[in-house]
Protein backbone atom coordinates (compact mmCIF):
# COMPACT_ATOMS: atom_id res chain seq x y z
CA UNK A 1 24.65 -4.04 0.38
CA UNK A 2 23.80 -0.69 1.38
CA UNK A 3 21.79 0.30 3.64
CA UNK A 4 22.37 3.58 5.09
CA UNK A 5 20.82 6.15 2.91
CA UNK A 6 17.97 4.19 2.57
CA UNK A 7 14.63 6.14 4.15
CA UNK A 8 12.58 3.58 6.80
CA UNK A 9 12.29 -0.40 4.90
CA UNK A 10 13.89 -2.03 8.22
CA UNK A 11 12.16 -5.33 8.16
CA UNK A 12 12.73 -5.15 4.10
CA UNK A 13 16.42 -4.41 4.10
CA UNK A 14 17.02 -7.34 7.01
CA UNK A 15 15.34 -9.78 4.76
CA UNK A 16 17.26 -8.42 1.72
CA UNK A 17 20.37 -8.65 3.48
CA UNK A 18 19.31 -12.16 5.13
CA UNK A 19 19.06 -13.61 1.33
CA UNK A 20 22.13 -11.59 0.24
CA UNK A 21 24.07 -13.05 2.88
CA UNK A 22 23.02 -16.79 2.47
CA UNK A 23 25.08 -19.71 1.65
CA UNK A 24 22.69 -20.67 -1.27
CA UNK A 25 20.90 -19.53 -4.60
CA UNK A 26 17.72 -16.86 -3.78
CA UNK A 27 14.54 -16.23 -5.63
CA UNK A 28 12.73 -13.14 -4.24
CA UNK A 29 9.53 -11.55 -5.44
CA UNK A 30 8.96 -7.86 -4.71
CA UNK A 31 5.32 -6.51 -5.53
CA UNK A 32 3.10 -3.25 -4.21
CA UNK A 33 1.29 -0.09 -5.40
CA UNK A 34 2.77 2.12 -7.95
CA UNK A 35 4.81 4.11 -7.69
CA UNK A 36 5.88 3.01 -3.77
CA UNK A 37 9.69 2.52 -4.62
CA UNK A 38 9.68 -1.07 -5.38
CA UNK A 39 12.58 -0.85 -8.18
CA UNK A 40 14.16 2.36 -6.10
CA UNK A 41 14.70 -0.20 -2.99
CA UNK A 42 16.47 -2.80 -5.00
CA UNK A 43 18.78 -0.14 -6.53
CA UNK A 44 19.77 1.41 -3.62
CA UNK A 45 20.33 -1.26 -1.85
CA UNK A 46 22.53 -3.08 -4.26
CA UNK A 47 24.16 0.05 -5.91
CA UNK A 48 27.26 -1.23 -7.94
CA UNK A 49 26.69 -5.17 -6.84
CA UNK A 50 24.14 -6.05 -9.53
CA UNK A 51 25.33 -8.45 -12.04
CA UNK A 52 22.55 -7.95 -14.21
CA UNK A 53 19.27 -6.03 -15.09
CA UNK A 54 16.70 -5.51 -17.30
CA UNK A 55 13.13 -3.60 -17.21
CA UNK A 56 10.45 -3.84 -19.06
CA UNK A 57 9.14 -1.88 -21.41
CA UNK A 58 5.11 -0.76 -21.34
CA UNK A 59 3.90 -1.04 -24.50
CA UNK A 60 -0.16 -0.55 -25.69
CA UNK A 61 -1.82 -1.64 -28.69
CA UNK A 62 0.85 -3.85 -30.26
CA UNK A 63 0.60 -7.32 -31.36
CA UNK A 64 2.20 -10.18 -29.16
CA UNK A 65 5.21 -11.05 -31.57
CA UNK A 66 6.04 -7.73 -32.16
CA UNK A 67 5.77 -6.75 -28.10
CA UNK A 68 7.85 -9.75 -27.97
CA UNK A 69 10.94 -8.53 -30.30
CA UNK A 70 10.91 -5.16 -28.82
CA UNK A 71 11.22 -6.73 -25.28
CA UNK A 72 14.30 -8.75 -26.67
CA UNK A 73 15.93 -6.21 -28.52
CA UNK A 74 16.03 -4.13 -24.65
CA UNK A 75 16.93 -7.41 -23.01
CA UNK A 76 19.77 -7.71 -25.61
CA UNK A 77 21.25 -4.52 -24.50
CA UNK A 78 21.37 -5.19 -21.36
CA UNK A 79 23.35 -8.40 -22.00
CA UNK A 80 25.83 -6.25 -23.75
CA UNK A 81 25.69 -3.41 -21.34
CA UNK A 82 26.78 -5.56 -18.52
CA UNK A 83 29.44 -7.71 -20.41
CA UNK A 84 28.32 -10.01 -22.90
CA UNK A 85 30.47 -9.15 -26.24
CA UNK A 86 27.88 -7.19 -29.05
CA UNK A 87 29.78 -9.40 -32.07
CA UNK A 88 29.28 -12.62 -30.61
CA UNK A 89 26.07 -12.55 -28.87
CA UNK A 90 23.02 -12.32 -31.95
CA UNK A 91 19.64 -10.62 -30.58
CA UNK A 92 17.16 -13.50 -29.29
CA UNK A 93 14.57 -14.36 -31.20
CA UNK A 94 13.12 -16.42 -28.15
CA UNK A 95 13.04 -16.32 -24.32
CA UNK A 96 14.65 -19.87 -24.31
CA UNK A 97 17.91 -18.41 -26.18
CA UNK A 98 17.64 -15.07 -23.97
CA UNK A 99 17.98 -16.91 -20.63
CA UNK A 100 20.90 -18.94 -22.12
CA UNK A 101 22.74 -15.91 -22.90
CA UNK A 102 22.06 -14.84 -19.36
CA UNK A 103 23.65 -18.13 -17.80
CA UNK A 104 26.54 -17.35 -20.31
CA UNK A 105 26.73 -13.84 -18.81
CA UNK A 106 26.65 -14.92 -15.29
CA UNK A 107 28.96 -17.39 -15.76
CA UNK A 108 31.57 -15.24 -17.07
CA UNK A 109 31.15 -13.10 -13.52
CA UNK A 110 33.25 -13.64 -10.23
CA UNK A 111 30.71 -11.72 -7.56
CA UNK A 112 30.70 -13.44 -4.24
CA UNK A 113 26.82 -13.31 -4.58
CA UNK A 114 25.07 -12.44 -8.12
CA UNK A 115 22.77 -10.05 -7.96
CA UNK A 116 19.76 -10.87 -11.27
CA UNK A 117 17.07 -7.90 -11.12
CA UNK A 118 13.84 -8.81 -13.43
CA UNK A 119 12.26 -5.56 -13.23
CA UNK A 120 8.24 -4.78 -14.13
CA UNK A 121 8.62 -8.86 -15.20
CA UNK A 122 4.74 -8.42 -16.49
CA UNK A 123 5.52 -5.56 -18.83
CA UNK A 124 8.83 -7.93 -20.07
CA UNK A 125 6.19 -10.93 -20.06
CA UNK A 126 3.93 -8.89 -22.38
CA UNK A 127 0.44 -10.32 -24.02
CA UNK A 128 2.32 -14.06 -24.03
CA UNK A 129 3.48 -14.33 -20.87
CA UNK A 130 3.51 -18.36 -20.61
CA UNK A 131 6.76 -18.17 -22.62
CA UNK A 132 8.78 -16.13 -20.84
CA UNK A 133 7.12 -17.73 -17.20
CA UNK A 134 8.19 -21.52 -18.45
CA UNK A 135 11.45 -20.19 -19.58
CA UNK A 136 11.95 -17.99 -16.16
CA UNK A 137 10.92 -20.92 -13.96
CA UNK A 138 13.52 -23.44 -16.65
CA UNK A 139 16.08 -20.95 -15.99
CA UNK A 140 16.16 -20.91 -12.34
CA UNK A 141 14.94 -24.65 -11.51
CA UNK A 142 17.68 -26.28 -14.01
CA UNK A 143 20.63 -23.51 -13.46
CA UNK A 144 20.37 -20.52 -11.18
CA UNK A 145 19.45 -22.41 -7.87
CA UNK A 146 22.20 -24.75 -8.25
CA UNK A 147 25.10 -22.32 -8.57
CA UNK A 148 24.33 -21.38 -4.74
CA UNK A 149 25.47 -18.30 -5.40
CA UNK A 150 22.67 -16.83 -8.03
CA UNK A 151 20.18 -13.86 -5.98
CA UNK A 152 16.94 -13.49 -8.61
CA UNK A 153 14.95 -10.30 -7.85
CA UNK A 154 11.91 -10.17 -9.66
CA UNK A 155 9.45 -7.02 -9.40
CA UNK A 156 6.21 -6.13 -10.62
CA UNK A 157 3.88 -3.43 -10.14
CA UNK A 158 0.70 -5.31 -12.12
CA UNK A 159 0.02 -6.99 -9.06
CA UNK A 160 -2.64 -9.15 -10.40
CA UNK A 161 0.13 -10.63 -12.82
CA UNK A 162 2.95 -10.94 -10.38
CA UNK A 163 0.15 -12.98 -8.15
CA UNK A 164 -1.30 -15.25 -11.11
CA UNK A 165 2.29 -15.91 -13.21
CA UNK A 166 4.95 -16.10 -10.01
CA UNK A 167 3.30 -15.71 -6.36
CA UNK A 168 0.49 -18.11 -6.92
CA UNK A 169 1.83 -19.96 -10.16
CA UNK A 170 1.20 -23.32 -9.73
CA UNK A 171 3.65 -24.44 -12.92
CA UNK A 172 7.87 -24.18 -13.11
CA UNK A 173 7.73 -21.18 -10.35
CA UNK A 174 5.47 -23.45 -7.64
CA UNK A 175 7.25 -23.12 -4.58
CA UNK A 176 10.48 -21.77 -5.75
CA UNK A 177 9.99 -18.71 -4.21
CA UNK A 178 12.42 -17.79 -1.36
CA UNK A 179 10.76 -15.24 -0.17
CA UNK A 180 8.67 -12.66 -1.32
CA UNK A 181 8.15 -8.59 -0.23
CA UNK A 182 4.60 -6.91 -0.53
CA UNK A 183 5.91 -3.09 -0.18
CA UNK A 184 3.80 -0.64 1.75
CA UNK A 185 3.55 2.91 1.36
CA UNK A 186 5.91 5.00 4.01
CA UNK A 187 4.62 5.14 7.82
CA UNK A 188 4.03 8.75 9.02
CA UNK A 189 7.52 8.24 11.16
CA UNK A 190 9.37 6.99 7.78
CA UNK A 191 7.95 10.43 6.16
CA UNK A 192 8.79 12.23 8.73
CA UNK A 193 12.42 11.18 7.89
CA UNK A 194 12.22 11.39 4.15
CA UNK A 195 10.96 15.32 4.78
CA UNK A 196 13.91 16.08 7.13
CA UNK A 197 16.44 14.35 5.08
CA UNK A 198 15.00 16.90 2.09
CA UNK A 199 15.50 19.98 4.04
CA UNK A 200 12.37 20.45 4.70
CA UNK A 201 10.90 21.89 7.88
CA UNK A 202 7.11 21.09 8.16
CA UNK A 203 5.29 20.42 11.36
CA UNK A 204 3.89 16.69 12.37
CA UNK A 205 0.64 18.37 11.37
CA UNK A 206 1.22 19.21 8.28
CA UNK A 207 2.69 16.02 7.11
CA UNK A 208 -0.41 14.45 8.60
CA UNK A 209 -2.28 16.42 6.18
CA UNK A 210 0.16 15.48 3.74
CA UNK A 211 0.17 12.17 4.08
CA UNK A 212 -4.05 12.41 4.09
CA UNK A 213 -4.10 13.94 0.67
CA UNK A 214 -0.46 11.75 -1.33
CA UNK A 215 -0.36 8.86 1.05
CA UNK A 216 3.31 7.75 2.26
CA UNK A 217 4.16 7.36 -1.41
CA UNK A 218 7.30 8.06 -2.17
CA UNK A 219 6.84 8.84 -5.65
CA UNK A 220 4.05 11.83 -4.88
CA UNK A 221 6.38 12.98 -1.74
CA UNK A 222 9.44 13.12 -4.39
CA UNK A 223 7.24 16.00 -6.18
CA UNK A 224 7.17 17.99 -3.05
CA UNK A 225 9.84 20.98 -2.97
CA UNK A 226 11.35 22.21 0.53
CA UNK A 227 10.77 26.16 -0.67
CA UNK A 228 7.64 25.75 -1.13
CA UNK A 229 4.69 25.97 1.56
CA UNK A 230 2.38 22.97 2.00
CA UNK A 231 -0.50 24.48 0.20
CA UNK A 232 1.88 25.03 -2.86
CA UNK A 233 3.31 21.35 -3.00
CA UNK A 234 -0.28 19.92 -2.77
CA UNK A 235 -1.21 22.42 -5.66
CA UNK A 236 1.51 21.00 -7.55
CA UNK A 237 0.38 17.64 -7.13
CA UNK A 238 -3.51 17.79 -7.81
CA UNK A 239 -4.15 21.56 -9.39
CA UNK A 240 -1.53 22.66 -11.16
CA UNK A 241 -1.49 19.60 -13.55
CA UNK A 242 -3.15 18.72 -16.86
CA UNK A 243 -2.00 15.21 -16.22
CA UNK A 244 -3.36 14.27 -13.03
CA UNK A 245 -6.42 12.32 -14.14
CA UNK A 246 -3.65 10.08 -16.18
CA UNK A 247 -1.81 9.68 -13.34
CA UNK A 248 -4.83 8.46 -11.42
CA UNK A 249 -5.39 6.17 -14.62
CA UNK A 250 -1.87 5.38 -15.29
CA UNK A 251 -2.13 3.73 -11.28
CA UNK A 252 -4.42 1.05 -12.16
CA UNK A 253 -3.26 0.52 -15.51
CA UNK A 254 0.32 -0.17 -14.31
CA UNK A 255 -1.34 -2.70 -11.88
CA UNK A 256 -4.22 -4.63 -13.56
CA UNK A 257 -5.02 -5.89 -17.24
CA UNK A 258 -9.12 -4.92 -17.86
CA UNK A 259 -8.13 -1.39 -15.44
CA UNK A 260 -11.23 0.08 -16.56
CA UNK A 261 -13.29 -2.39 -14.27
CA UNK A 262 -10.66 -1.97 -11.61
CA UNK A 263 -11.45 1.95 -11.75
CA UNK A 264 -15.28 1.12 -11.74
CA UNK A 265 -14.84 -0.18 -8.38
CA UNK A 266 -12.41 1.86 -6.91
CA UNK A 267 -14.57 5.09 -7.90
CA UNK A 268 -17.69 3.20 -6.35
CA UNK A 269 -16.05 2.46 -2.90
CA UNK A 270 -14.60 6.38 -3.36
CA UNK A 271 -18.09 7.43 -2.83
CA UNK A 272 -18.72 5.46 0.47
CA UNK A 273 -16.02 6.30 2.67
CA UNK A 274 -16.86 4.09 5.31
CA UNK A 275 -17.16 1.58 2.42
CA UNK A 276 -19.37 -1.69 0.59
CA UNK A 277 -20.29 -4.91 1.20
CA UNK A 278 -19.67 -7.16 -1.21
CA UNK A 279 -23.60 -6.94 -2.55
CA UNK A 280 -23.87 -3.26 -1.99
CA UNK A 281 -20.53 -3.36 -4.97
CA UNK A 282 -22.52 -5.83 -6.94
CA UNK A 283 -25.21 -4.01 -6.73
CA UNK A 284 -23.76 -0.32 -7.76
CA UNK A 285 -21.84 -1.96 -10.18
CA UNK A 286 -24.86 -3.93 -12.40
CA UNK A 287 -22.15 -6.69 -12.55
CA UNK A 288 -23.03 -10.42 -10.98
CA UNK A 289 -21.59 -12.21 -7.83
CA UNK A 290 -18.14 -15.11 -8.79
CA UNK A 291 -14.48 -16.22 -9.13
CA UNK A 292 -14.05 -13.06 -11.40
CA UNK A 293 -15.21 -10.29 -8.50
CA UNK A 294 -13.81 -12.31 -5.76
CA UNK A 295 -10.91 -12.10 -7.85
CA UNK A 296 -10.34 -8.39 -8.54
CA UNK A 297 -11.50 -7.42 -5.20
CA UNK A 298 -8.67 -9.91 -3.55
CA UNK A 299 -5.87 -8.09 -6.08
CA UNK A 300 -7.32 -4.60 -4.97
CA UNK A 301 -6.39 -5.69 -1.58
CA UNK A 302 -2.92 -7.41 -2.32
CA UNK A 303 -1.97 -4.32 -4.12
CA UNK A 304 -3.07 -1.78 -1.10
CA UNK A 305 -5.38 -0.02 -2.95
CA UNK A 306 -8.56 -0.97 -1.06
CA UNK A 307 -8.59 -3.18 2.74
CA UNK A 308 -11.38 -5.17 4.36
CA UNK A 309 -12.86 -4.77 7.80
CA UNK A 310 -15.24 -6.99 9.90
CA UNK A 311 -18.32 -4.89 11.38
CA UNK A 312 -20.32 -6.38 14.00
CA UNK A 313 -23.36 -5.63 15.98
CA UNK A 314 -25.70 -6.36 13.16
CA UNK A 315 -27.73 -9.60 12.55
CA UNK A 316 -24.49 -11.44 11.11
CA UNK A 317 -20.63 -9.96 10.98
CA UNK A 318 -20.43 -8.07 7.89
CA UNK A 319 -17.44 -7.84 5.66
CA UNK A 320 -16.50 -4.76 4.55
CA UNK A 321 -14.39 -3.34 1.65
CA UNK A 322 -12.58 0.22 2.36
CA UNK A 323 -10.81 2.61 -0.51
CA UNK A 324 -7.85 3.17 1.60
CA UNK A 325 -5.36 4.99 -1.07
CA UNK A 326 -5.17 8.22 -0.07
CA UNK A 327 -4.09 9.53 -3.53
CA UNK A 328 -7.36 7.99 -5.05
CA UNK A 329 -9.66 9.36 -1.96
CA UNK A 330 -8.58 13.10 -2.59
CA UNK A 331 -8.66 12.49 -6.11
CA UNK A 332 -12.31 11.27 -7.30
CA UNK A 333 -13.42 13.90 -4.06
CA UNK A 334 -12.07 16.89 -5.04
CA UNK A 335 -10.31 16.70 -8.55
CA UNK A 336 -12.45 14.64 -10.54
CA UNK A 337 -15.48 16.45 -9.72
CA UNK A 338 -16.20 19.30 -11.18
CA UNK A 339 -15.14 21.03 -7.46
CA UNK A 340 -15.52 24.90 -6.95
CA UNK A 341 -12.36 24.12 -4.90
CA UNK A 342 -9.20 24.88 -7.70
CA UNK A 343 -6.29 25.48 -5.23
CA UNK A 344 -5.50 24.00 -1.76
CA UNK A 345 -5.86 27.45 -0.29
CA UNK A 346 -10.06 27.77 -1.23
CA UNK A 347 -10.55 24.14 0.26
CA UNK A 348 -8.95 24.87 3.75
CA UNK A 349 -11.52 25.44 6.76
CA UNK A 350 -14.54 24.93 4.71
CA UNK A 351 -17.04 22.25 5.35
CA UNK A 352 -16.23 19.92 2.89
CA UNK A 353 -12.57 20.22 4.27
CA UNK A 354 -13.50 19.45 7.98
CA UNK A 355 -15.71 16.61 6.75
CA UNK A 356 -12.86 15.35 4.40
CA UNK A 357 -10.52 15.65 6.99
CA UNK A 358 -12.29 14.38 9.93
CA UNK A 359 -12.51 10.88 7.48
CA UNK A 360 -9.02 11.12 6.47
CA UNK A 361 -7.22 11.11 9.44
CA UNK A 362 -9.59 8.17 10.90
CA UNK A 363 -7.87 6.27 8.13
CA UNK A 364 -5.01 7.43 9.00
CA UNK A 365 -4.97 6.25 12.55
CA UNK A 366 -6.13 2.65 11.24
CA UNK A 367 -3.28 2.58 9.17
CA UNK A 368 -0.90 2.99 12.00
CA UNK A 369 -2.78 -0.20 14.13
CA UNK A 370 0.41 -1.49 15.53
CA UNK A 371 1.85 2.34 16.56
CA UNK A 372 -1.38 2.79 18.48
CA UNK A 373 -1.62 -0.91 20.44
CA UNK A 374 2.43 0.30 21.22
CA UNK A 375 1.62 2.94 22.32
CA UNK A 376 -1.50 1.15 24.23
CA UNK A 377 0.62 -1.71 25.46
CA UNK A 378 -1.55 -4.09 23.55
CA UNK A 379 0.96 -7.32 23.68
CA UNK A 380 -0.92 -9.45 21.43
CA UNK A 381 -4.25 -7.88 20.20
CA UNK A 382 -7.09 -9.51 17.92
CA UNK A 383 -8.07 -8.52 14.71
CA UNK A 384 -9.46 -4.91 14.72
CA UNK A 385 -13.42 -4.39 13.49
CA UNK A 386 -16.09 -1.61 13.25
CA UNK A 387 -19.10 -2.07 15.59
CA UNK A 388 -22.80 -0.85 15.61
CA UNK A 389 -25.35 -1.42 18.19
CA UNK A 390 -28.18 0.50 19.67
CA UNK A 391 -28.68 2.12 22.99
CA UNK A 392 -31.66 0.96 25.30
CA UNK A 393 -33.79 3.66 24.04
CA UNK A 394 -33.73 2.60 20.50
CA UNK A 395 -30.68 5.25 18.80
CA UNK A 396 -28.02 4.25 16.86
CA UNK A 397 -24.65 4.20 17.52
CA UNK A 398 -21.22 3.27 15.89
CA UNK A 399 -17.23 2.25 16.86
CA UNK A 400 -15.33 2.85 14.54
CA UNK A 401 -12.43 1.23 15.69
CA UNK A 402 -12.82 -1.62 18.07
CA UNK A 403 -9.31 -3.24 19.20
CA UNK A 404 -9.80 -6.33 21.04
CA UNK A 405 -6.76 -7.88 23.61
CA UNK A 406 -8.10 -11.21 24.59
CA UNK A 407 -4.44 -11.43 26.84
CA UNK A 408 -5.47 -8.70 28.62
CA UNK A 409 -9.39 -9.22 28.87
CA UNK A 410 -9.88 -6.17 27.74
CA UNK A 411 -11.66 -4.23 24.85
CA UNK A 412 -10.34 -0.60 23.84
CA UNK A 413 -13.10 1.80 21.98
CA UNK A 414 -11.27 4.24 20.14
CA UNK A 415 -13.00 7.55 18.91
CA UNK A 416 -10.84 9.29 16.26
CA UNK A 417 -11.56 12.97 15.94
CA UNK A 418 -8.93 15.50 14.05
CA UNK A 419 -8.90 19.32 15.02
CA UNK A 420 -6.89 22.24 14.77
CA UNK A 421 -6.05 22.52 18.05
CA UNK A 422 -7.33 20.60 21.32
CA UNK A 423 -9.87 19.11 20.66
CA UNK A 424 -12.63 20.28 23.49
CA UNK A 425 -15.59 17.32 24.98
CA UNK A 426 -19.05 19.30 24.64
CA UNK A 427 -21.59 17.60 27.41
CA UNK A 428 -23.53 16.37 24.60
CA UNK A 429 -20.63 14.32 23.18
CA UNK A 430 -19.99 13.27 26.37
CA UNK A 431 -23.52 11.76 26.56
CA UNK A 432 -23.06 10.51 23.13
CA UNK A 433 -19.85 8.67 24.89
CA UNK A 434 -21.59 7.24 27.50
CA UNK A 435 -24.26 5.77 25.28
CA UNK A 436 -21.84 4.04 23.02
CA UNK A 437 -20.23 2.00 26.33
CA UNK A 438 -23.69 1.16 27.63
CA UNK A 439 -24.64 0.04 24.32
CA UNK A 440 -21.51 -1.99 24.03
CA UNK A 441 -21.60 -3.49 27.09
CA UNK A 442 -24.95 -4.51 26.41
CA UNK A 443 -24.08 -6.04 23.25
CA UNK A 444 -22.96 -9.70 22.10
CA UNK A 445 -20.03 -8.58 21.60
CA UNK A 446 -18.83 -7.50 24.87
CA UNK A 447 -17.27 -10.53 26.84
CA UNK A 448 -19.00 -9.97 30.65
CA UNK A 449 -15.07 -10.75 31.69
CA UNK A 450 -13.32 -8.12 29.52
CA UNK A 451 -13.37 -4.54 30.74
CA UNK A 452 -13.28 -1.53 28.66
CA UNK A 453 -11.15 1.51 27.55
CA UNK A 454 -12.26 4.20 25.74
CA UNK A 455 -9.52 5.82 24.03
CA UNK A 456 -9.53 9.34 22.47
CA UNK A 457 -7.06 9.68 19.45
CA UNK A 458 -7.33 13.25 18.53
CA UNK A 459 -4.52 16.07 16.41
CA UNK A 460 -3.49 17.50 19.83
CA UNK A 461 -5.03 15.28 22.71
CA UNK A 462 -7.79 16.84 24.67
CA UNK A 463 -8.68 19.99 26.80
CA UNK A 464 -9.16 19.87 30.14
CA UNK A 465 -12.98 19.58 30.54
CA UNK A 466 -15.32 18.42 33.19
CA UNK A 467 -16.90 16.49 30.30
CA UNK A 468 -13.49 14.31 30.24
CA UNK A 469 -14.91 11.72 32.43
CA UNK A 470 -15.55 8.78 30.36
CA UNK A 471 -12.22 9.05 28.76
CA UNK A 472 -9.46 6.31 30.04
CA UNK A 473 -6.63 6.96 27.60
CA UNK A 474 -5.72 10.00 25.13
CA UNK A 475 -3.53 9.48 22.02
CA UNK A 476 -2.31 12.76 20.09
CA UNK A 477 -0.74 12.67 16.32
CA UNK A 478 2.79 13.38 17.80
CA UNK A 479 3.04 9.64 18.97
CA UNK A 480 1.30 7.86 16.11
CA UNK A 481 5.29 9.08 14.59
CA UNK A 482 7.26 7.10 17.17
C-alpha cells in the first residue's frame, strides 16, 4: 500500500491498511458526496497492487437489457485487460457467468493479498440491479471470503443505492460487510496541505473563504491553479462556466435516482440558512409527511449534503435540517439567481457578501466540532445543539452553537463572528452578550451545577476592548487548521 503522497485520510488509510494487512478475505464499502475522491483514494493507495477493476458506466435513457450488455461488454475488457485470454474468454451475457470469469481470473493470480475494486457498483448495477446484487453477494459468500486472501472494494457515489443494495441490504450482502468508509470532504488543515503541496501560497484566510464557497472537495480544489489569484480560481469555478448549473445537477444525479425531488429540497433548505423542520419542508414542498421523506431526507444526510441539529429553548426540542454543502450554498445564492454579482471581484465587501460570509464561516466552525472542543479541552463533550430563549424583559435571543461537557459540568456558548481583521466588541454587543447568559442561565436548559463559558470564535480573535468582559475564551481561524 501506499500511503505517502496521499493528502490527509489518516483514519481511512489505517483502516485500509488494517484490512489489507489481515489474515483473511475483506469486503469494504466506500460511499460519500461526489466528487470527494472516493475512487482517487483507492487508486492511490493501491497503485500497481490491484488485481482487478472495473467502473461503471452512466448511462440515461436506455432500456435495462441493453444497459445491461453495455455494462458487460466494459466488464469484459477489463477481464482481458488484467489477464484473462480475449480467445478463450466469450463476452457475458449474464452477471452469473461474469463473476465466474472473475474467480477464473483471480485464481490464475499469485498476489499475497488480491486487491477486487467494484467501482460506481450502482451505475454497473444499472435499472436491474437485483441481478448483479444476488450475483455480487453469490460471488463473495460461496468463493471470495473463503480464499482468505480476496480484498473486495466496492464504491458508489449514488448513495441512496449503495445504502438500499449493499450497506443496508438485508439479502446475500446482510452482514458481509467488513467494514465500510463514509468519505468526508477535506478538513481546512487537510486543504491547507493539498494547497501547499500544489505550489500554492494563499493565506489561512483565503482558503477559509475558499473552502466557504467549494467546500474541502477535492474535485472543485483540483480546478484551482497556483498562478492564479483567489478571485480568479473562484471565477473559474462558478462564473466563467456555461456548465456550472450541470455540475450542480450532475451532483445529485450521480447520487440519487428521482434527483429532481432531491434538488427540490436541497434548493428549499438553500433558502433558510439556518434551516427547516421537518413540517416547515413539508410544507414548502406541497408534498405529505412518510417512509418516502423520512427516506430521502436520511440519504441527504448519509451523503453529506444536508446535517441535522437539535434546537432547544422552545416548547419541545426541535429537529432541524441544515444545507451544509458549501458548493450548493454559493450556488442557488449567487449563481442560480439571476445575481447582479458576475465575477468574484463585484461580490467582495458588499452586503450580501458580509451577510453570506458571516453564515458561511458559522458553518464552517460547526464543521470543525472536534478541532474546536481540542482546542477547548473538551474530553468527552455531548451532542452539540442551537438554543433560543428569552431575556427577563421579553426579547429574543439565540446560541448558535451550544457545546455541552457533562465531564466537566460545564456548558460553552460559542458566538461565531467572521471579519476582516479583529474583530472589535461594541458596548451594545456586549449587552447583547450579557443577555444571552442571563437568559441561559435562566433557562431549562442550564444545569444549576454546570458553569458557563462563553467562547468567541472570530477570523483574527478579538481587540482589546473594555467591552471584552464577558468573554472567557477566544478562538481565531489559525487554530481551527491544527
Amino acid at each position: 500500500m501506499r500511503t505517502t503522497d496521499i493528502i490527509g485520510r489518516k483514519p481511512e488509510l489505517e483502516t485500509l491498511k488494517y484490512l489489507y494487512d489481515s489474515q483473511k478475505s475483506e469486503f469494504l464499502a466506500i460511499y460519500g458526496r461526489r466528487r470527494v475522491g472516493k475512487s482517487f483514494l483507492i487508486e492511490e493507495a493501491f497503485e500497481g497492487e490491484i488485481s482487478f477493476t472495473a467502473v461503471g458506466i452512466f448511462k440515461k435513457d436506455t432500456d435495462s437489457s441493453t444497459y445491461k450488455k453495455t455494462q458487460l461488454v466494459h466488464f469484459h475488457e477489463c477481464l482481458i485487460e488484467y489477464g484473462l485470454n480475449r480467445e478463450d474468454t466469450p463476452v457475458p451475457e449474464s452477471w452469473r457467468e461474469a463473476f465466474a470469469l472473475l474467480r477464473k481470473l483471480l485464481a490464475s493470480k499469485r498476489a499475497r493479498k488480491k486487491v477486487v475494486f467494484l467501482d460506481e457498483l450502482p451505475w454497473l448495477a444499472g435499472p436491474q440491479s437485483s441481478e448483479l446484487v444476488e450475483e455480487l453477494g453469490w460471488f463473495w459468500n460461496e468463493w471470495a471470503r473463503k480464499q482468505k486472501n480476496i480484498f473486495l472494494i466496492v464504491c458508489g457515489s449514488s448513495t441512496s443505492w449503495m445504502l438500499d443494495n449493499v450497506i443496508r441490504d438485508y439479502g446475500g450482502l446482510h452482514g458481509r460487510l467488513t467494514e465500510k468508509i463514509h468519505l468526508q470532504p477535506f478538513s481546512l488543515k487537510e486543504c491547507e496541505e493539498f494547497f501547499s503541496k500544489r505550489g500554492f501560497h494563499m493565506s489561512r484566510y483565503e482558503i477559509a473563504l475558499c473552502y466557504m464557497t467549494i467546500g474541502g472537495i477535492p474535485y472543485y480544489m483540483d480546478k484551482l491553479r497556483p498562478n492564479r489569484t483567489l478571485a480568479e480560481n473562484i471565477d473559474s469555478v462558478y462564473y466563467n462556466r456555461n456548465d456550472v448549473s450541470q455540475e450542480f445537477k450532475d451532483v445529485y444525479t450521480g447520487l440519487f435516482t428521482s434527483s429532481e425531488r432531491y434538488i427540490d429540497i436541497v434548493k428549499a433548505l438553500g433558502k433558510k440558512f439556518y434551516g427547516m423542520t421537518r413540517a416547515e419542508i413539508e410544507s414548502h414542498l406541497k408534498i405529505k409527511s412518510g417512509g418516502t421523506l423520512s427516506k430521502m431526507l436520511d440519504n441527504l444526510i448519509e451523503s453529506g449534503i444536508i446535517k441535522t441539529y437539535k434546537r432547544y429553548g422552545e416548547a419541545r426540542v426541535t429537529t432541524v435540517y441544515q444545507l451544509k454543502d458549501f458548493f450548493s450554498l454559493f450556488y442557488l445564492r449567487f449563481i442560480e439567481t439571476s445575481s447582479k454579482y458576475t465575477q468574484w471581484r463585484s461580490l467582495q465587501r458588499t452586503p450580501a457578501f458580509y451577510t453570506w460570509a458571516g453564515n458561511s464561516f458559522e458553518l464552517l466552525v460547526a464543521e470543525h466540532i472536534p478541532q474546536l472542543c481540542e482546542i477547548l479541552r473538551i474530553k468527552d463533550p455531548a451532542e452539540s445543539y442551537c438554543w433560543t430563549g428569552k431575556t427577563p424583559d421579553e426579547k429574543n435571543v439565540q446560541i448558535d452553537l451550544l457545546i455541552p461537557a457533562p465531564m466537566e459540568r460545564t456548558d460553552y456558548l460559542c458566538e461565531i463572528k467572521f471579519s476582516e481583521n479583529m474583530y472589535s466588541i461594541s458596548a451594545d454587543y456586549e449587552a447583547s452578550l450579557r443577555n444571552k447568559l442571563e437568559a441561559f442561565i435562566n433557562s431549562k436548559q442550564h444545569k444549576k451545577t454546570h458553569s458557563l463559558q462563553l467562547v468567541m470564535v472570530t477570523s483574527f480573535g478579538l481587540s482589546k476592548s473594555i467591552h471584552n468582559g464577558s468573554v472567557n475564551s477566544t478562538i481565531c481561524l489559525d487554530q481551527l487548521f491544527n
